[in-house]
C-alpha atoms as a PDB file:
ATOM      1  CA  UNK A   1      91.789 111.216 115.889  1.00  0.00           C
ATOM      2  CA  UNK A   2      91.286 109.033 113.051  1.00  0.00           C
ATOM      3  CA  UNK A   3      90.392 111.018 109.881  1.00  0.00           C
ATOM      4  CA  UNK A   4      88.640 108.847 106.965  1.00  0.00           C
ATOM      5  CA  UNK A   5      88.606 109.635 103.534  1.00  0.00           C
ATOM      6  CA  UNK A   6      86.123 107.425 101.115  1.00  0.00           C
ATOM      7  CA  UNK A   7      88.857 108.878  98.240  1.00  0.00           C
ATOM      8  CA  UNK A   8      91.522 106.688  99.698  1.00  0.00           C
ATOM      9  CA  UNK A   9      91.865 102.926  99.355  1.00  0.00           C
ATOM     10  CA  UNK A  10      93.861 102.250 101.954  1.00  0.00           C
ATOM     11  CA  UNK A  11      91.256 103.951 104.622  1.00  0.00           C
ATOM     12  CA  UNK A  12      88.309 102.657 102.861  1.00  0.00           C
ATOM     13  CA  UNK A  13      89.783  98.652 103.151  1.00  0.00           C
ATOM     14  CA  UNK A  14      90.915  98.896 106.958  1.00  0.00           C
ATOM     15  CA  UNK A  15      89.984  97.630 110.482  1.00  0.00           C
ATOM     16  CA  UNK A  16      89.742 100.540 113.378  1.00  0.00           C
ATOM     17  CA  UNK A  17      89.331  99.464 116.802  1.00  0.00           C
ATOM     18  CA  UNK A  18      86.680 100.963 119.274  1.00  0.00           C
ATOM     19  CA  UNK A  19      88.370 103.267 120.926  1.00  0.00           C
ATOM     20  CA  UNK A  20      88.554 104.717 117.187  1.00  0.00           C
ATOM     21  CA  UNK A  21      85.196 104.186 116.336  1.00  0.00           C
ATOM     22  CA  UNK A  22      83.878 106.182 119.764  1.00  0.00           C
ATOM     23  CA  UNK A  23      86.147 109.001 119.019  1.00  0.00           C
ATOM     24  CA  UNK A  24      83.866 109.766 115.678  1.00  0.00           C
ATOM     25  CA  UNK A  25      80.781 109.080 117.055  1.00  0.00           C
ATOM     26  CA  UNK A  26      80.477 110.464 120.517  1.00  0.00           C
ATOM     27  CA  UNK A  27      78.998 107.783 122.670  1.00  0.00           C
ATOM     28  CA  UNK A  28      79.760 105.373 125.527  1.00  0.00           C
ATOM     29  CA  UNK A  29      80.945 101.841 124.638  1.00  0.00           C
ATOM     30  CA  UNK A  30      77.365 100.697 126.350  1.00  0.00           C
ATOM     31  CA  UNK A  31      75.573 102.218 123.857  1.00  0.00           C
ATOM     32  CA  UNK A  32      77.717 101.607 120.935  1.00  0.00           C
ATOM     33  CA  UNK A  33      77.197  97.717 122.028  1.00  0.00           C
ATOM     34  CA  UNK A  34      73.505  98.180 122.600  1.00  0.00           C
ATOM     35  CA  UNK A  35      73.275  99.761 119.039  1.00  0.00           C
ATOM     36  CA  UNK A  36      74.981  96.718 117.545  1.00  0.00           C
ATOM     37  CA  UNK A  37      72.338  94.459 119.091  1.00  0.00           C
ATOM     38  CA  UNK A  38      69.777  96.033 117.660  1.00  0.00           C
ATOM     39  CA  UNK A  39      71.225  96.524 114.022  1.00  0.00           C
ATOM     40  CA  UNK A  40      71.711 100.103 114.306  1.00  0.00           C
ATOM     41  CA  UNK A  41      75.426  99.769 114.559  1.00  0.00           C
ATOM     42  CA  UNK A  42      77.407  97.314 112.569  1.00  0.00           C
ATOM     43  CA  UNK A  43      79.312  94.169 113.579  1.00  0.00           C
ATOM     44  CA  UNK A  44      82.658  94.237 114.228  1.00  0.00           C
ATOM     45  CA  UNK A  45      85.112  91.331 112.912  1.00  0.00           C
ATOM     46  CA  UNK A  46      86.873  89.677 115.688  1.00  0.00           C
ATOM     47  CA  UNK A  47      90.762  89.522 115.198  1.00  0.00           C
ATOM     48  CA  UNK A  48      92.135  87.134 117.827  1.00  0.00           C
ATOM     49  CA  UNK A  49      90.302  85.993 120.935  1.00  0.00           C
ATOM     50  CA  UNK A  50      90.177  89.642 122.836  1.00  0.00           C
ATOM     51  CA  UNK A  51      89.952  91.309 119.241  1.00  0.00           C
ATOM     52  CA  UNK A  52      87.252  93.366 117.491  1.00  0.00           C
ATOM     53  CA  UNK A  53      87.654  96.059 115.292  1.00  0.00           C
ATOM     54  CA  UNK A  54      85.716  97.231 112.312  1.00  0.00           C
ATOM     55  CA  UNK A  55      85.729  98.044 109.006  1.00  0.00           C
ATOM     56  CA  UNK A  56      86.273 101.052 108.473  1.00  0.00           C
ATOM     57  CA  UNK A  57      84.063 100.871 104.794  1.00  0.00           C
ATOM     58  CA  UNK A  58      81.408 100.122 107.156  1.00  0.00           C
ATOM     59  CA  UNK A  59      82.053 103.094 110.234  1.00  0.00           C
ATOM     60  CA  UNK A  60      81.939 105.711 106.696  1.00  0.00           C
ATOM     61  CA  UNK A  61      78.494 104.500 105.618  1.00  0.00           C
ATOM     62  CA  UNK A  62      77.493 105.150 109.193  1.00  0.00           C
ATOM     63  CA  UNK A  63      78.858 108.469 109.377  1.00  0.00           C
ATOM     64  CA  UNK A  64      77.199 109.288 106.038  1.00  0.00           C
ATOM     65  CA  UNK A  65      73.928 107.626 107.021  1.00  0.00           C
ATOM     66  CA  UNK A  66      74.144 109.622 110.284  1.00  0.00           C
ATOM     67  CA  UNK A  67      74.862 112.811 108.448  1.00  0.00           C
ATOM     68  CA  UNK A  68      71.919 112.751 106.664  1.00  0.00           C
ATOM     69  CA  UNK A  69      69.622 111.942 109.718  1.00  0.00           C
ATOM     70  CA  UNK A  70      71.227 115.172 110.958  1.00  0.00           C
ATOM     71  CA  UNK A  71      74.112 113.684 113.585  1.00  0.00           C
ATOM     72  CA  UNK A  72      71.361 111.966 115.577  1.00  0.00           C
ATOM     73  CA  UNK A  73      73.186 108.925 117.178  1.00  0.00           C
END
């Protein structure tokens, strides 16, 4: 498991892929892909042609901003 720290710069400025992402925020790939249709979720960055990971700036504002709705995903 991926453990991200806001305090250090070289967490806070790189990519994680979804496999990653899922493993913080327990739900299936469906809904993760639902939730990024909607705006709930952010966009990923593609990487090559078969390639999407995201920021992982971006994944700890969503664990914050789920945090304070109480883990509600």
């Amino acid at each position: 498991m991926i453990h991200l720290d806001p305090e250090n710069p070289l967490h806070e400025s790189g990519f994680i892929r979804l496999s990653e992402v899922l493993q913080l925020i327990p739900i299936g790939k469906s809904s993760w892909w639902n939730g990024i249709k909607t705006g709930r979720y952010p966009k990923g960055v593609k990487l090559g042609a078969r390639t999407t990971a995201w920021r992982v700036s971006d994944i700890n504002q969503l664990l914050k901003k789920l945090g304070e709705q109480g883990g509600q995903s």
